[in-house]
PDB file of N, CA and C in Angstrom:
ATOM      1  N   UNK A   1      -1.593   2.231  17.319  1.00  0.00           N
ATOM      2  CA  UNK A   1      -1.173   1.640  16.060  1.00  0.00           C
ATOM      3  C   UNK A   1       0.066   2.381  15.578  1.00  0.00           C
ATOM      4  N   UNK A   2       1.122   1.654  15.511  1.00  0.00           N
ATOM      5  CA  UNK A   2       2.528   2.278  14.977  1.00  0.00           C
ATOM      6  C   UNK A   2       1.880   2.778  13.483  1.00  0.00           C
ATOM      7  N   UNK A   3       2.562   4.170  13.413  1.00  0.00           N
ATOM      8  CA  UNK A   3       2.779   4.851  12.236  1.00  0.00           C
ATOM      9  C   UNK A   3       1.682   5.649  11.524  1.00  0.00           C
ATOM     10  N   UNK A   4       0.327   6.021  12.871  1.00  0.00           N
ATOM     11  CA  UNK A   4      -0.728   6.254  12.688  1.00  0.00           C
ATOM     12  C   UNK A   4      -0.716   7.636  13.583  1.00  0.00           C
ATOM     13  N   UNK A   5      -0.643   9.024  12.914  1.00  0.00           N
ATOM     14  CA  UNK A   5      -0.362  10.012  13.796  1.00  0.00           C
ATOM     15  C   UNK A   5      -1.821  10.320  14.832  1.00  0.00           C
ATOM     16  N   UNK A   6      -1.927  10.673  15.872  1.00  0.00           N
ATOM     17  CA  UNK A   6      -3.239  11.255  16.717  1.00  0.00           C
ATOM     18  C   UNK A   6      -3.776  10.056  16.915  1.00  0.00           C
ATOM     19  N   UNK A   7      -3.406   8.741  16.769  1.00  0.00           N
ATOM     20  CA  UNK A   7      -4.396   8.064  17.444  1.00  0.00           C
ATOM     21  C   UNK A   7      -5.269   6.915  16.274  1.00  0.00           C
ATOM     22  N   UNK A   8      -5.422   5.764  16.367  1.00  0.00           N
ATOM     23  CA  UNK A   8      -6.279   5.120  15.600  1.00  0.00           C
ATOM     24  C   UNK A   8      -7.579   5.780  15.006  1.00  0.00           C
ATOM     25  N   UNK A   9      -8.518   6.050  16.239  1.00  0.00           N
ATOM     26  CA  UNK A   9      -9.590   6.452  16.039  1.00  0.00           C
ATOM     27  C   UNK A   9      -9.526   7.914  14.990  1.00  0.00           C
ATOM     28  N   UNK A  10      -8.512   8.739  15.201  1.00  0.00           N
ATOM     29  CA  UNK A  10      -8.460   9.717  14.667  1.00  0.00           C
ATOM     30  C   UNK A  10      -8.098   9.642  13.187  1.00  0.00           C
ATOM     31  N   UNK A  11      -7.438   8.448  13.019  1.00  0.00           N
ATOM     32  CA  UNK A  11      -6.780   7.599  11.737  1.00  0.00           C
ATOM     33  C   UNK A  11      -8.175   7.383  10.552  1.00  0.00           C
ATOM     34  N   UNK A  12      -8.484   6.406  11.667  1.00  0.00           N
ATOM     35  CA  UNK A  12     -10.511   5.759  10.822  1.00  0.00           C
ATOM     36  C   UNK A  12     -11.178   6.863  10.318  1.00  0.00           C
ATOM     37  N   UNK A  13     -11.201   8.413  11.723  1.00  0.00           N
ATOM     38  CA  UNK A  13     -12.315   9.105  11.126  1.00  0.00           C
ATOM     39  C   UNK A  13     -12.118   9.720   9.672  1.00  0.00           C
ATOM     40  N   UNK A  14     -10.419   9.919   9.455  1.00  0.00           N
ATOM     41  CA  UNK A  14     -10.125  11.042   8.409  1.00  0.00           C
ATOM     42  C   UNK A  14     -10.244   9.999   7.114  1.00  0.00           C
ATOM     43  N   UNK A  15      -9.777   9.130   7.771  1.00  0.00           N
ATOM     44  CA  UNK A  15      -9.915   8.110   6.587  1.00  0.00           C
ATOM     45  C   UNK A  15     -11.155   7.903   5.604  1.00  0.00           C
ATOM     46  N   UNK A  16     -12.039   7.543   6.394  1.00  0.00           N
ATOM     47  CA  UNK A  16     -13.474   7.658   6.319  1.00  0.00           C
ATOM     48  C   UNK A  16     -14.202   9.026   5.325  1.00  0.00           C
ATOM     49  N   UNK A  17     -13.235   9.948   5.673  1.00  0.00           N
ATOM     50  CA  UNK A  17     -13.567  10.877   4.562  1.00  0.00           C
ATOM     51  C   UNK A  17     -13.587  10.563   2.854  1.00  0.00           C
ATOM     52  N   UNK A  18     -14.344  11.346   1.927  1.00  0.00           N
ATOM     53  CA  UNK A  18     -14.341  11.371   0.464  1.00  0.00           C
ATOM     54  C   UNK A  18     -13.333  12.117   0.411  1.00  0.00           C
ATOM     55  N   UNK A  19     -12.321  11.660  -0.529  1.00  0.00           N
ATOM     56  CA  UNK A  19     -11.382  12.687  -0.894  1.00  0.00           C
ATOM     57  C   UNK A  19      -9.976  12.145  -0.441  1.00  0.00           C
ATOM     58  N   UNK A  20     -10.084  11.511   0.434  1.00  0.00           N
ATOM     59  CA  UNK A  20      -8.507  11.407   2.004  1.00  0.00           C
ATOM     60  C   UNK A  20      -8.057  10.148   0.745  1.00  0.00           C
ATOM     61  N   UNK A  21      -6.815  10.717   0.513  1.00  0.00           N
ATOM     62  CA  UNK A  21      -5.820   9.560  -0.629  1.00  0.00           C
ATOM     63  C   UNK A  21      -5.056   8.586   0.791  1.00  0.00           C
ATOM     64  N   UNK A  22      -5.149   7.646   0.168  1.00  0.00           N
ATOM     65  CA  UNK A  22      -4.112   6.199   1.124  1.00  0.00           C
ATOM     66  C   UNK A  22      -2.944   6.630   0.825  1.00  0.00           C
ATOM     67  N   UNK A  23      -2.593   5.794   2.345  1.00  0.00           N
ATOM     68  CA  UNK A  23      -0.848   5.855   2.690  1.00  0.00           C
ATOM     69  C   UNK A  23      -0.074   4.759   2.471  1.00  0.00           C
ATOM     70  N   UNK A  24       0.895   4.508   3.316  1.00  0.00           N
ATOM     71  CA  UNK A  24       1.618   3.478   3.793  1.00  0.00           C
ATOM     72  C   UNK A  24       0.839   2.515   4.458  1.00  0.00           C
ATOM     73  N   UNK A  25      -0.061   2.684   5.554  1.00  0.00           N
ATOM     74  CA  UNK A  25      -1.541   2.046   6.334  1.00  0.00           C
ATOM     75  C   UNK A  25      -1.839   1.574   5.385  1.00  0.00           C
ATOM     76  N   UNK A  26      -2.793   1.950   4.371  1.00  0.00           N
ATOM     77  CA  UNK A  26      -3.946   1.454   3.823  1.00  0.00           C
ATOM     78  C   UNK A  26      -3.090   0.703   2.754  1.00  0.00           C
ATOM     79  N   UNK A  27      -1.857   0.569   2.135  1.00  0.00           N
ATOM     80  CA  UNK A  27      -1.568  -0.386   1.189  1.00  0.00           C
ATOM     81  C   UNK A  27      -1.173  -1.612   2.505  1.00  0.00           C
ATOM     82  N   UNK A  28      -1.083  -1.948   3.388  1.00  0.00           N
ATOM     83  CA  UNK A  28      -0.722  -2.981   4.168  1.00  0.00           C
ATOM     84  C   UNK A  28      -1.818  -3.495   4.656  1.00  0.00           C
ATOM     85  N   UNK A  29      -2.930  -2.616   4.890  1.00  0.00           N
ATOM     86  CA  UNK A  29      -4.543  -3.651   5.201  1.00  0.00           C
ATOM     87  C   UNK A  29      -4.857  -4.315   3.813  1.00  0.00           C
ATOM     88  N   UNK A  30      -4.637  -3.520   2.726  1.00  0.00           N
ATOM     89  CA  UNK A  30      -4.689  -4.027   1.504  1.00  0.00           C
ATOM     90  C   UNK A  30      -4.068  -5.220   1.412  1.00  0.00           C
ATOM     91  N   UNK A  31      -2.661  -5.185   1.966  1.00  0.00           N
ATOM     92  CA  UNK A  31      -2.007  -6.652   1.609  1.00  0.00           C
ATOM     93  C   UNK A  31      -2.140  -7.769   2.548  1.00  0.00           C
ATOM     94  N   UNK A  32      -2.291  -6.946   3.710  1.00  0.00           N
ATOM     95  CA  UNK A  32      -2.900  -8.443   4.734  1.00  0.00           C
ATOM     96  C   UNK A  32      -4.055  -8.667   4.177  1.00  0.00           C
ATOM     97  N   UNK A  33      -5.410  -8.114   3.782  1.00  0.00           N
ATOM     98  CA  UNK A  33      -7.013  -8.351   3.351  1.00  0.00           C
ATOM     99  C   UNK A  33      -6.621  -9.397   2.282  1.00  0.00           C
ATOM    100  N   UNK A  34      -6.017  -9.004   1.586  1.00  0.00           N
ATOM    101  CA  UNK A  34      -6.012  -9.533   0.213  1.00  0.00           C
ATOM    102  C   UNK A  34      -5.105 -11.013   0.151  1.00  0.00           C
ATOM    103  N   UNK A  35      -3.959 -11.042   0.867  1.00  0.00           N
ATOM    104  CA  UNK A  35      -3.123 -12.080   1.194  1.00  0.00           C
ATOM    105  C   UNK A  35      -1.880 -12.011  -0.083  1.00  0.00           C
ATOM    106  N   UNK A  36      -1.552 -10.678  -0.056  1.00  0.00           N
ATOM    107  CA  UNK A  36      -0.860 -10.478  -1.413  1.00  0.00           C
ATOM    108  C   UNK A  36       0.018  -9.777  -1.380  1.00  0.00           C
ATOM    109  N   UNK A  37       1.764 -10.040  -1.807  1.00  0.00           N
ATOM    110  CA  UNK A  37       2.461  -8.960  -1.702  1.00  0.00           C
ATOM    111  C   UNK A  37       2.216  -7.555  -2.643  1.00  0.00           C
ATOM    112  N   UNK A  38       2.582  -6.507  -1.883  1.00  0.00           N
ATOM    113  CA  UNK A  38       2.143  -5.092  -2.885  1.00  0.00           C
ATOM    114  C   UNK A  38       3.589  -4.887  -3.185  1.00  0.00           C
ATOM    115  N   UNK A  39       3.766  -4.577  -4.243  1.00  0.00           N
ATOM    116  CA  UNK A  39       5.320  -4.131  -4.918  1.00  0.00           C
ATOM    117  C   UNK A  39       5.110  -2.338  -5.521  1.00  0.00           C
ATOM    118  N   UNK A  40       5.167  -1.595  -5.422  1.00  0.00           N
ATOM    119  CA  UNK A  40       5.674  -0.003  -5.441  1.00  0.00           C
ATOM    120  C   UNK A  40       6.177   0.140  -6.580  1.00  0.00           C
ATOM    121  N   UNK A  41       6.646   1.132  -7.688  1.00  0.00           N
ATOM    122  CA  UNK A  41       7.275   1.554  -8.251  1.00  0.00           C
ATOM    123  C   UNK A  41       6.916   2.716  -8.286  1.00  0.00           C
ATOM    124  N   UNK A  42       8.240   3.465  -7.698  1.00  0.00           N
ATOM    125  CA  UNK A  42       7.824   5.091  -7.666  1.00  0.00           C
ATOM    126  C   UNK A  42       8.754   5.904  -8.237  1.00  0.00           C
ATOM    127  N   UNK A  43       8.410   7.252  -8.567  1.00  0.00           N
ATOM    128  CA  UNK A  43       9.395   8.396  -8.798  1.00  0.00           C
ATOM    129  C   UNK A  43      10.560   8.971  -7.876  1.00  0.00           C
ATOM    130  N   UNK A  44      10.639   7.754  -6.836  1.00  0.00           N
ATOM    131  CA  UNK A  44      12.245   8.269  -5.357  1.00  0.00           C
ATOM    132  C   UNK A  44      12.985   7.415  -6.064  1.00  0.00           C
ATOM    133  N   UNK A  45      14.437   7.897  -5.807  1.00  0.00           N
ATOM    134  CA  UNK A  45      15.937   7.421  -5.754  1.00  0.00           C
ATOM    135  C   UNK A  45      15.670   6.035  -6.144  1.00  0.00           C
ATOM    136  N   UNK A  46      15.315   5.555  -4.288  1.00  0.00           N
ATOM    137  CA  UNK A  46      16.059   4.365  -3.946  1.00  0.00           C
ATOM    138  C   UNK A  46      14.370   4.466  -2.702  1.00  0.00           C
ATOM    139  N   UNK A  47      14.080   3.167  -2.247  1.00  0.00           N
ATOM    140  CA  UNK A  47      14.134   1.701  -2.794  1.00  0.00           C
ATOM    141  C   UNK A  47      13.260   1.520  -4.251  1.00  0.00           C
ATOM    142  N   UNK A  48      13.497   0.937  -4.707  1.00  0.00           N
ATOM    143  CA  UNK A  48      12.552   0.697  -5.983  1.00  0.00           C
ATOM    144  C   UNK A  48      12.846  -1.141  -6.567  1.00  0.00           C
ATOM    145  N   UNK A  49      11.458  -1.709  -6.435  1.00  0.00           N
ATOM    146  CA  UNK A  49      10.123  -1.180  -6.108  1.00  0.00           C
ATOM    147  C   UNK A  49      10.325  -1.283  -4.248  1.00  0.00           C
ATOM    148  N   UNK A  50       9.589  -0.838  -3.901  1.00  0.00           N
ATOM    149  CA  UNK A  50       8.873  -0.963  -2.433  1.00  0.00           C
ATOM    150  C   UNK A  50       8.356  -1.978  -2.178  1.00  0.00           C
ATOM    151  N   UNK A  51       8.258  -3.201  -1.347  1.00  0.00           N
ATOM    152  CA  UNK A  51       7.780  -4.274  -1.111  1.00  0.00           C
ATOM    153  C   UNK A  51       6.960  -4.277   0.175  1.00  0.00           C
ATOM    154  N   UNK A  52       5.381  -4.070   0.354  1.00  0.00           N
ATOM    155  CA  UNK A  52       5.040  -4.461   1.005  1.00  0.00           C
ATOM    156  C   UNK A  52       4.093  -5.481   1.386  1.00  0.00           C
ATOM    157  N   UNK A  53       5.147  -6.690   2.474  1.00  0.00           N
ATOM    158  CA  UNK A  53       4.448  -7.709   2.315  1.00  0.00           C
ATOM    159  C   UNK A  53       3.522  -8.002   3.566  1.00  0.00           C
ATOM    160  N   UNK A  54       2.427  -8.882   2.911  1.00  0.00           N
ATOM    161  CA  UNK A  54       1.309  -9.415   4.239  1.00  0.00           C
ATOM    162  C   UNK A  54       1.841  -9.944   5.051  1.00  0.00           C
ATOM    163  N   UNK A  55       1.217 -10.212   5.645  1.00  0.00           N
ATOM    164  CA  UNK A  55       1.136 -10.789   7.335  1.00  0.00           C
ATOM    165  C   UNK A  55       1.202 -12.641   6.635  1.00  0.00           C
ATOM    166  N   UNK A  56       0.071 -13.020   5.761  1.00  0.00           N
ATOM    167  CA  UNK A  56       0.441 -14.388   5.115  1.00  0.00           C
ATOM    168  C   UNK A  56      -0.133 -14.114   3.808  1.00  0.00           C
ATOM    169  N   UNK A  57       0.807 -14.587   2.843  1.00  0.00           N
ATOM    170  CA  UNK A  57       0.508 -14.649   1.645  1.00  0.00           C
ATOM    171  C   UNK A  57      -0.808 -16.052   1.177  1.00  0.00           C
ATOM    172  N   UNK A  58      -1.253 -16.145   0.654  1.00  0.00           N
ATOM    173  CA  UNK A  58      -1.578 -17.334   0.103  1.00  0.00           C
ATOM    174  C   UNK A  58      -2.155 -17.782  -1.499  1.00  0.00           C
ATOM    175  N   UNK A  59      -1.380 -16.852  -1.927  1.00  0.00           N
ATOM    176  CA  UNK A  59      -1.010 -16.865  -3.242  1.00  0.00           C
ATOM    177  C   UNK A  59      -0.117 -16.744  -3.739  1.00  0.00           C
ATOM    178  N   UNK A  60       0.576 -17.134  -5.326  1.00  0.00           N
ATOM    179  CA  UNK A  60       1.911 -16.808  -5.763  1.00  0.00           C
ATOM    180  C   UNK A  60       1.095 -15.408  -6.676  1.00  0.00           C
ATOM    181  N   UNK A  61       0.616 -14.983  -6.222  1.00  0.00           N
ATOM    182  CA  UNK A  61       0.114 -13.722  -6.997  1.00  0.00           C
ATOM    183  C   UNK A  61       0.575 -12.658  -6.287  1.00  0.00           C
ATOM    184  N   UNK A  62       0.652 -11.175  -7.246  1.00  0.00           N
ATOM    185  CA  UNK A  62       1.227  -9.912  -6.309  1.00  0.00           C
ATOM    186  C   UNK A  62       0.308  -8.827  -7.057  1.00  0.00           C
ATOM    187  N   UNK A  63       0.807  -7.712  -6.429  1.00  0.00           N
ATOM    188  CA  UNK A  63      -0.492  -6.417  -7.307  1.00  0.00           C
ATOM    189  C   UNK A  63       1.017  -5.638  -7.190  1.00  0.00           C
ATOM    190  N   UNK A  64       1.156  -5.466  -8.186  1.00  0.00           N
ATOM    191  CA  UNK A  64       2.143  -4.010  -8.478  1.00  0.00           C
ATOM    192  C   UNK A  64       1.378  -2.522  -8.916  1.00  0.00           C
ATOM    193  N   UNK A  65       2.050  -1.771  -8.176  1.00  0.00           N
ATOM    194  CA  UNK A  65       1.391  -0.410  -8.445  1.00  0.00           C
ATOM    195  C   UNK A  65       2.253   0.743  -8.687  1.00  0.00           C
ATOM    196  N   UNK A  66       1.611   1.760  -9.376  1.00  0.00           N
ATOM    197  CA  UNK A  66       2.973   3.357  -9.418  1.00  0.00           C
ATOM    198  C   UNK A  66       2.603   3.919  -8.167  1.00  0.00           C
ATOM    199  N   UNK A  67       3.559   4.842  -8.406  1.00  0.00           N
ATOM    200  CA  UNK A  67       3.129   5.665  -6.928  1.00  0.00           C
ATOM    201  C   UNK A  67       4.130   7.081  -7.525  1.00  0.00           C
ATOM    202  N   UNK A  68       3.685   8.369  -8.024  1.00  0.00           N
ATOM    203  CA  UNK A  68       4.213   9.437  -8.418  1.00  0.00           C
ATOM    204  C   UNK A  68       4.197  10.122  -7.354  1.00  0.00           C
ATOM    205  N   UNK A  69       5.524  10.585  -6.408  1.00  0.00           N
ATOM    206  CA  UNK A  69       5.670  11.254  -5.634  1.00  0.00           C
ATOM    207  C   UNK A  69       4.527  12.241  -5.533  1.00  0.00           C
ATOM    208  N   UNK A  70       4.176  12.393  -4.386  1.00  0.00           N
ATOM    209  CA  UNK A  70       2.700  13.004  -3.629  1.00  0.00           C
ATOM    210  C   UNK A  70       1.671  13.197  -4.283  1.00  0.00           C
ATOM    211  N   UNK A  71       1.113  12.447  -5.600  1.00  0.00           N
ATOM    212  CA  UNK A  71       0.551  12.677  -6.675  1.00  0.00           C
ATOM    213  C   UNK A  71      -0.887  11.248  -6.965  1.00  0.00           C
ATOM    214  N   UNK A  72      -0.052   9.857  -7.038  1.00  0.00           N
ATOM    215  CA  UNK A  72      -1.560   9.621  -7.374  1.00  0.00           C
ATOM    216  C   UNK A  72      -0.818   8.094  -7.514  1.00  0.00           C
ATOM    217  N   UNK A  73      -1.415   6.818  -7.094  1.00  0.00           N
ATOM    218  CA  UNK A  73      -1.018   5.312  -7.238  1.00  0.00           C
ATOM    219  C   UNK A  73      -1.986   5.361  -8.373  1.00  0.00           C
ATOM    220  N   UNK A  74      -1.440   4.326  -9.051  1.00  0.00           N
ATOM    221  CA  UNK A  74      -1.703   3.785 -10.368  1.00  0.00           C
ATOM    222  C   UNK A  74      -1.670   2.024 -10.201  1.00  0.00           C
ATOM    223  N   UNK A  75      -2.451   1.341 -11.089  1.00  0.00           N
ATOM    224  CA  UNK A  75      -2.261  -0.209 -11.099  1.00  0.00           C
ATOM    225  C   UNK A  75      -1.736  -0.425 -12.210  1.00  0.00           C
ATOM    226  N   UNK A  76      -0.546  -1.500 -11.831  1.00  0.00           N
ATOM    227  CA  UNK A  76       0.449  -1.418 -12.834  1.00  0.00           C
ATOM    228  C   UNK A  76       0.036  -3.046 -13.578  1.00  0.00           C
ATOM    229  N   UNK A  77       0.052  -3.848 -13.009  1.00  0.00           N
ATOM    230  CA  UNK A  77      -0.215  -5.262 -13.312  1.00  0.00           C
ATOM    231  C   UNK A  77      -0.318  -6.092 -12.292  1.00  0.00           C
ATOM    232  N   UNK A  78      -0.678  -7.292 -12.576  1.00  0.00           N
ATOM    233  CA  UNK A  78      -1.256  -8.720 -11.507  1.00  0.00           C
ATOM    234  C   UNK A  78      -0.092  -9.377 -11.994  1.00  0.00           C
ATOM    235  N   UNK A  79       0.500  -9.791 -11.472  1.00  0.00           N
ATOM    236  CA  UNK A  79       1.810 -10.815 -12.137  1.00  0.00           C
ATOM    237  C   UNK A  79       2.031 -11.572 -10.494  1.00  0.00           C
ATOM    238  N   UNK A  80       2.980 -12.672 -10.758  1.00  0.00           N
ATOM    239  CA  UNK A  80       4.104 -13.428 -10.062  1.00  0.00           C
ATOM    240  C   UNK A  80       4.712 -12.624  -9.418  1.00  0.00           C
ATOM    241  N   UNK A  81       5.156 -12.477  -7.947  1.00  0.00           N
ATOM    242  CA  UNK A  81       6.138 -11.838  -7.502  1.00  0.00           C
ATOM    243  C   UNK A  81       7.664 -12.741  -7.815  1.00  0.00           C
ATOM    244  N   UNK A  82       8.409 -11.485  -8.147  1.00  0.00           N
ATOM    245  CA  UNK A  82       9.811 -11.691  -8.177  1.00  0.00           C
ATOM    246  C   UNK A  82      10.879 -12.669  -7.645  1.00  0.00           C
TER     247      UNK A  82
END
């Protein structure tokens, strides 16, 4: 799996842990599961927001979220994407 260090399996187990905060991975199963673009707004430069989109949408709905550099996602609102 691109972008998954040690291996899938090694991915699931840590994951699987209490405690283990989501990445880049887990907001994109989020948006393929869900069928929903995820939009970012974070504390970096540049890109802002972050767009990550599903595999197929099938809604005009989106989930926007914060994201405070190495710190903690937040839910920002359910709205229309842009």
């Amino acid at each position: 799996m691109a972008g998954v260090r040690g291996g899938y399996d090694a991915y699931v187990r840590a994951m699987e842990r209490e405690g283990t905060w989501g990445d880049h991975v887990t907001l994109q199963a989020a948006a393929d599961r869900l069928a929903v673009p995820i939009y970012l707004v974070t504390s970096y430069a540049d890109p802002c927001p972050i767009h990550v989109a599903p595999r197929s949408a099938s809604t005009a709905r989106a989930l926007w979220l914060s994201f405070f550099a190495e710190v903690h996602y937040n839910s920002v609102v359910e709205a229309k994407p842009p």
